[in-house]
N, C-alpha and C. Protein backbone atom coordinates (compact mmCIF):
# COMPACT_ATOMS: atom_id res chain seq x y z
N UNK A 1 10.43 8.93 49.89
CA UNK A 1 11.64 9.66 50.23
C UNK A 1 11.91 10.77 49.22
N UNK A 2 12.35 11.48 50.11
CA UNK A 2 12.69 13.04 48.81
C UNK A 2 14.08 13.19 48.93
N UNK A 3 14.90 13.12 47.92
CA UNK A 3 16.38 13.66 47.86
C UNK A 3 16.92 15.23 48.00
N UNK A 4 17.29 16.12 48.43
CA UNK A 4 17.86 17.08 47.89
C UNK A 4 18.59 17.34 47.90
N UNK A 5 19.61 18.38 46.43
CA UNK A 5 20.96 18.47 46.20
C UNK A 5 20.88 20.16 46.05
N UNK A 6 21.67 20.39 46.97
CA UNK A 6 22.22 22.15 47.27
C UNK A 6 23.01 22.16 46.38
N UNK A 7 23.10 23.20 45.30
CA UNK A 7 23.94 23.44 44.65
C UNK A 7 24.50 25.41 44.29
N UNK A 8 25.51 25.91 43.43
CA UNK A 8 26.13 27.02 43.09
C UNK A 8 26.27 27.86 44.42
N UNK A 9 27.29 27.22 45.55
CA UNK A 9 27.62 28.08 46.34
C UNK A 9 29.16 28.59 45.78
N UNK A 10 30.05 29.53 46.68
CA UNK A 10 31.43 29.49 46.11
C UNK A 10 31.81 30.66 47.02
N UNK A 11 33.03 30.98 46.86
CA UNK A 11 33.96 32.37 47.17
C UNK A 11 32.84 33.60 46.71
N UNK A 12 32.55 34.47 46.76
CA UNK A 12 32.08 35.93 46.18
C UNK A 12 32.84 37.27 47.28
N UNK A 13 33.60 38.44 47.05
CA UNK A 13 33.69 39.18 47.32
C UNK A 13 32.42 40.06 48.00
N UNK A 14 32.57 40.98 49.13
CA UNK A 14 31.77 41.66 49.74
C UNK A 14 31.07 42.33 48.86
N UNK A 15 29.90 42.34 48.57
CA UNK A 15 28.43 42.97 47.93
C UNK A 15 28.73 42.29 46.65
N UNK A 16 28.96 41.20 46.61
CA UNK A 16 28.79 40.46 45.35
C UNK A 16 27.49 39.60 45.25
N UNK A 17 27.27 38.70 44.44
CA UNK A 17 25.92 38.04 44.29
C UNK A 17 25.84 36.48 43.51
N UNK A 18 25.46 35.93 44.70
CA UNK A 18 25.35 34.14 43.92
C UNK A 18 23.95 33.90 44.31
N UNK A 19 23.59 32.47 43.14
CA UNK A 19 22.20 32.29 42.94
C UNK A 19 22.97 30.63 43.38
N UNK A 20 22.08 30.18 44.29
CA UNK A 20 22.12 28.98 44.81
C UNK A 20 20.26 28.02 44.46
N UNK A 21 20.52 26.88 43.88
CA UNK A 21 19.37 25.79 43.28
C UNK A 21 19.60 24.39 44.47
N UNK A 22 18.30 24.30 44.46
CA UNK A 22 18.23 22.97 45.07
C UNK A 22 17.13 22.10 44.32
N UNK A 23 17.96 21.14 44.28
CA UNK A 23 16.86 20.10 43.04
C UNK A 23 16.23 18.96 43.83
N UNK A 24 14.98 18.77 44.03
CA UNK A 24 14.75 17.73 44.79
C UNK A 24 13.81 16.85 43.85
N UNK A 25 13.97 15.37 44.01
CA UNK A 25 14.01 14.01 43.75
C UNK A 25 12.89 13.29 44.52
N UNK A 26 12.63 12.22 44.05
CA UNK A 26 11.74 11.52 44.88
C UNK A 26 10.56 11.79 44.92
N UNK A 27 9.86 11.78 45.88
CA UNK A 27 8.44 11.88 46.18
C UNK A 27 8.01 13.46 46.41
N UNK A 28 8.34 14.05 45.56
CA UNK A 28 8.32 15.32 45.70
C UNK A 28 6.45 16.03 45.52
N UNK A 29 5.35 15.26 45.19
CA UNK A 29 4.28 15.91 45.42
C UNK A 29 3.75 15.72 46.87
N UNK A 30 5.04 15.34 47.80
CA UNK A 30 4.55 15.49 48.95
C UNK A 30 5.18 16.96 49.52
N UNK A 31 5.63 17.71 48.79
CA UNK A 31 6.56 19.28 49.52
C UNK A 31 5.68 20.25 49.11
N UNK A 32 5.32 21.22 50.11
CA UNK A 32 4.48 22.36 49.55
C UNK A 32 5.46 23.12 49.66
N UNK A 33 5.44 23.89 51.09
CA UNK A 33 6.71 24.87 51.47
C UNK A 33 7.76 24.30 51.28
N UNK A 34 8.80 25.71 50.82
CA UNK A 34 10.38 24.96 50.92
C UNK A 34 11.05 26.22 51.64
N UNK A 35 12.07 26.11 52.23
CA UNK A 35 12.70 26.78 52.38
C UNK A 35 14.34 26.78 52.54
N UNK A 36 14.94 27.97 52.64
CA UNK A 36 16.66 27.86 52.84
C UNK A 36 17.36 28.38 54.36
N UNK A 37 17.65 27.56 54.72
CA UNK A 37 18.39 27.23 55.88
C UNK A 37 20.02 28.05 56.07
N UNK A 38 20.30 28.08 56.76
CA UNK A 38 22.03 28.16 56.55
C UNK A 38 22.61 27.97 58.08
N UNK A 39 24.17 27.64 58.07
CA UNK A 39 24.27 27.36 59.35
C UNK A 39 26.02 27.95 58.84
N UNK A 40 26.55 29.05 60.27
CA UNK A 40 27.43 29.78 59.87
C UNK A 40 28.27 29.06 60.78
N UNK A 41 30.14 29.13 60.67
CA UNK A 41 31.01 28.74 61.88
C UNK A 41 30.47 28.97 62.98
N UNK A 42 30.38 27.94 63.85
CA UNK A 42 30.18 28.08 65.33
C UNK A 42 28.72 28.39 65.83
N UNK A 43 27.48 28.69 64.82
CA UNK A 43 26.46 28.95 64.69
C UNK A 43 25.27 27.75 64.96
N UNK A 44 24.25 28.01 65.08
CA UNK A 44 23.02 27.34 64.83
C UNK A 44 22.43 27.22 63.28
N UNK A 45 21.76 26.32 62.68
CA UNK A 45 21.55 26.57 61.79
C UNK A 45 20.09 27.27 61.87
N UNK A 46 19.37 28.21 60.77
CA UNK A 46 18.79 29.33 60.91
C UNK A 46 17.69 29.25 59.37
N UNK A 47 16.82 29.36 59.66
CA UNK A 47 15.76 29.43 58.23
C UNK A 47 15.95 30.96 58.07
N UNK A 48 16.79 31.15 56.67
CA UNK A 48 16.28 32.48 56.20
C UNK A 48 15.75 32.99 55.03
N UNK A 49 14.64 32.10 54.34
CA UNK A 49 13.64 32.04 53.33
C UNK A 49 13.04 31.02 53.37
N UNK A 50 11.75 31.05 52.72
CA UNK A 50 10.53 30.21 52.66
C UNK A 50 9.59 30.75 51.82
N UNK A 51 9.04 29.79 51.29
CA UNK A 51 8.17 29.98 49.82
C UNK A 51 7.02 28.77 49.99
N UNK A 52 6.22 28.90 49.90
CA UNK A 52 4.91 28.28 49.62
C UNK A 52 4.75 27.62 48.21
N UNK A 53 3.91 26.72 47.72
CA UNK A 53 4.10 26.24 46.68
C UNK A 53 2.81 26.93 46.19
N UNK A 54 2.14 28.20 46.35
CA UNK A 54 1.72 29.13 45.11
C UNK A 54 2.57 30.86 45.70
N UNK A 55 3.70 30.58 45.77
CA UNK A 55 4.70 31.62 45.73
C UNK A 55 4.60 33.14 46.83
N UNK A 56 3.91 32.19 48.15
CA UNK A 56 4.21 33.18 49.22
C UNK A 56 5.74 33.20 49.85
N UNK A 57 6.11 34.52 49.91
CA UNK A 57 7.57 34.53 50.61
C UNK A 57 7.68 34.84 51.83
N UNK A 58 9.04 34.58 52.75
CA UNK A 58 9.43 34.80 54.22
C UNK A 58 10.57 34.84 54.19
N UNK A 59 11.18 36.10 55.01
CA UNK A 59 12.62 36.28 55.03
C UNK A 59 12.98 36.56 56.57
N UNK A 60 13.85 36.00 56.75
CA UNK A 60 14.64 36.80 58.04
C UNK A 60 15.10 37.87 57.96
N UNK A 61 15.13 38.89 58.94
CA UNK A 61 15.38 40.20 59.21
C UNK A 61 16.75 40.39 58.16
N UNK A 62 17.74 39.48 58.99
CA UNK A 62 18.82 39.61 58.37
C UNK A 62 19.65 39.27 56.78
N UNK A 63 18.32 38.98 55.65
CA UNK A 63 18.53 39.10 54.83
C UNK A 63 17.63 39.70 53.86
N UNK A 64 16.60 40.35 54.47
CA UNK A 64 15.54 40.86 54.18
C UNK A 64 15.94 41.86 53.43
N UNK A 65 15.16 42.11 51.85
CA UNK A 65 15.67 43.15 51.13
C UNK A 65 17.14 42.72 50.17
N UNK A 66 17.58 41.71 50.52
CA UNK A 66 18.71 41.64 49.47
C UNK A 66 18.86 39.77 49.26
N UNK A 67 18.33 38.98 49.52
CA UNK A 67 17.76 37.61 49.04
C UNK A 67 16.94 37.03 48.83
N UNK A 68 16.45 36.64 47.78
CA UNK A 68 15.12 36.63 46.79
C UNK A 68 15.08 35.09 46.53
N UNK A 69 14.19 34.29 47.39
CA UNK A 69 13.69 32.93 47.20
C UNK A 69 12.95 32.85 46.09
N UNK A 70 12.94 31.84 44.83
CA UNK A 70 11.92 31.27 43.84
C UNK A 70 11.55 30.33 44.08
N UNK A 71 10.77 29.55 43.12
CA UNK A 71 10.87 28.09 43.06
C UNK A 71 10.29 28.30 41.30
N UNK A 72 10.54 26.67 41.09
CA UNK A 72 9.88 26.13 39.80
C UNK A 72 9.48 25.00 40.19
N UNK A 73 8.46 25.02 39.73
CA UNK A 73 7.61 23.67 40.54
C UNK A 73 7.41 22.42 39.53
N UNK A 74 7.49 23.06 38.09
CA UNK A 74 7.68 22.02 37.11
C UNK A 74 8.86 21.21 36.83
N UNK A 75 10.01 22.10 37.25
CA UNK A 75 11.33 21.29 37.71
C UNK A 75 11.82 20.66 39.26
N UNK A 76 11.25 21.20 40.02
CA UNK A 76 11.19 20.63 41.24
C UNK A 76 12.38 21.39 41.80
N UNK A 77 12.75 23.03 41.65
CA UNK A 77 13.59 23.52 42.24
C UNK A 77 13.22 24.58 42.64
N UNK A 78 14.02 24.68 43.90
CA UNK A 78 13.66 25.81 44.49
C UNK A 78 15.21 26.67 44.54
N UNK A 79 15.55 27.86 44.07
CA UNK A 79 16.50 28.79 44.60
C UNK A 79 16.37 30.31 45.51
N UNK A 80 17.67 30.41 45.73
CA UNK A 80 17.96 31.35 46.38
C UNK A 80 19.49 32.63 45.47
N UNK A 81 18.36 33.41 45.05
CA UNK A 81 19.25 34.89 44.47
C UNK A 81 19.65 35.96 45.81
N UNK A 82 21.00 35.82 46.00
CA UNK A 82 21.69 36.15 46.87
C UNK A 82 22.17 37.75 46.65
N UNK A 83 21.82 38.69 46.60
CA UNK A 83 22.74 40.22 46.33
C UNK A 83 23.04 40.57 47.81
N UNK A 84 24.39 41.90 47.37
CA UNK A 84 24.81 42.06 48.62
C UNK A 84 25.43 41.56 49.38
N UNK A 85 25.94 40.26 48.81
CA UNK A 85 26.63 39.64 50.03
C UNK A 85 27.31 40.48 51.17
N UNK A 86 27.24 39.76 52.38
CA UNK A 86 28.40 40.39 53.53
C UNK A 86 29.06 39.11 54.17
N UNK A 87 30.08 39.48 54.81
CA UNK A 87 30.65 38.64 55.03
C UNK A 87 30.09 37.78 56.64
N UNK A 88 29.34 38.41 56.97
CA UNK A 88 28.25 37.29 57.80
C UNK A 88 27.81 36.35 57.08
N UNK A 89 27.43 36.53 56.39
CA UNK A 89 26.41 35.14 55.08
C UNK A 89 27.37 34.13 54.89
N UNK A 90 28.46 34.49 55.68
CA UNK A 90 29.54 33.12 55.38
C UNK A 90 28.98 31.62 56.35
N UNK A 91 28.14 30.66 54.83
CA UNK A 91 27.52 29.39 55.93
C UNK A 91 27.65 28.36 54.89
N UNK A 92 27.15 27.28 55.20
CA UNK A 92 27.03 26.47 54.24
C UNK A 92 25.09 26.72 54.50
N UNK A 93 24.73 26.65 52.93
CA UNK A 93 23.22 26.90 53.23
C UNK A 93 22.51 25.49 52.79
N UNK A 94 21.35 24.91 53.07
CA UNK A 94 20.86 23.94 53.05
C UNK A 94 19.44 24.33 52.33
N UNK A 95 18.56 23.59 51.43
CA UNK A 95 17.17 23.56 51.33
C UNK A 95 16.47 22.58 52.48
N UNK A 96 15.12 22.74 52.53
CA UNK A 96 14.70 21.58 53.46
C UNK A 96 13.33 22.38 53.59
N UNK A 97 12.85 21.79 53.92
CA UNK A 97 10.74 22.30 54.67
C UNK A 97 11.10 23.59 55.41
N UNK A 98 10.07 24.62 56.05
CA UNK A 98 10.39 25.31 57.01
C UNK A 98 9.89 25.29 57.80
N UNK A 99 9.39 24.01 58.32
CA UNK A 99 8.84 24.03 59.44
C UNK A 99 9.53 22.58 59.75
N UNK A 100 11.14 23.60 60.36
CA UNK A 100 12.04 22.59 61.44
C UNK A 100 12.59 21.68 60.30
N UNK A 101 12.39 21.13 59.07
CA UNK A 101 13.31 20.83 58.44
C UNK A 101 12.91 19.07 58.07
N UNK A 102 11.58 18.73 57.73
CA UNK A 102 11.10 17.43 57.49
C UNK A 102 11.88 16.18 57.17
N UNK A 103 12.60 17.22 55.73
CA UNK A 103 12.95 15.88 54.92
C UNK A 103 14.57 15.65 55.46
N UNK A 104 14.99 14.33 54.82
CA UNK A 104 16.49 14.04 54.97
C UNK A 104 17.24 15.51 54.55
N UNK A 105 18.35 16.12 55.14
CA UNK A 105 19.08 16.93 54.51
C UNK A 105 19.81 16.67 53.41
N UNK A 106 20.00 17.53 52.45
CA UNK A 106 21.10 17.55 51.81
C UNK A 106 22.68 17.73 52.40
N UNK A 107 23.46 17.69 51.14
CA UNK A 107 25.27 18.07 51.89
C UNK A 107 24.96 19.67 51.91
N UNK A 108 24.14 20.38 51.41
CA UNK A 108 24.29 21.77 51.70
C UNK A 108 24.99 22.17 50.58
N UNK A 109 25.53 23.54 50.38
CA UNK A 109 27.01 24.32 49.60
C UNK A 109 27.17 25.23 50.45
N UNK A 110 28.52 25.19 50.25
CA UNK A 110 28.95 26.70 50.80
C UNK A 110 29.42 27.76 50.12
N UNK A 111 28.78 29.07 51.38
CA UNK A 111 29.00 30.38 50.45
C UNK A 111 30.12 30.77 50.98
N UNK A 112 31.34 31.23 50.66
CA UNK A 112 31.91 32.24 51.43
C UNK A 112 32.49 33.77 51.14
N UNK A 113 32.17 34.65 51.73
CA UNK A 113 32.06 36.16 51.29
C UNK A 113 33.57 36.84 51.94
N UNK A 114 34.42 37.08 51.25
CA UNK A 114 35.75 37.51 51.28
C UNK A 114 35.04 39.22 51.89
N UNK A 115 35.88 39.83 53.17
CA UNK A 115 35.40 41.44 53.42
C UNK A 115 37.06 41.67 52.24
């Protein structure tokens, strides 16, 4: 079993910038890809980054150019550097696999972007 804990979401003003960590636990030499999820009011939830575990990236259109997936693989985290916020990006965002979302979820954090 793999744990993960979403963490540093919060309030940020329009074109502001938060860095969100997810620490995962457990049986973690079973995760290659990771990726970040988010799911907005009334929305679907939506993969919009993904990283490979020798540091290939994938972005959705809609954040393409202004959110920058890492990982550290010696700590077992993967984040998400957020610039630009808009006030669409208002979700709670989740880590998880990107392909459909393997492991147990985390509680997520939420971002929310004041216009």
């Amino acid at each position: 079993q793999v744990q993960l804990v979403e963490s540093g979401g919060g309030l940020v003003q329009a074109g502001g910038s938060l860095r969100l960590s997810c620490a995962a636990s457990g049986r973690i030499f079973s995760i290659n890809a990771m990726g970040w999820y988010r799911q907005g009011p009334g929305k679907q939830r939506e993969l919009v980054a993904s990283i490979t575990r020798s540091g290939y990236t994938g972005y959705s259109r809609s954040v393409k150019g202004r959110f920058t997936i890492s990982r550290d693989n010696a700590n077992n985290t993967v984040y998400l550097q957020m610039n630009s916020l808009k006030p669409e990006d208002t979700a709670v965002y989740y880590c998880n696999t990107p392909s459909g979302g393997l492991l147990a979820w985390g509680q997520g954090t939420q971002v929310t972007v004041s216009s």
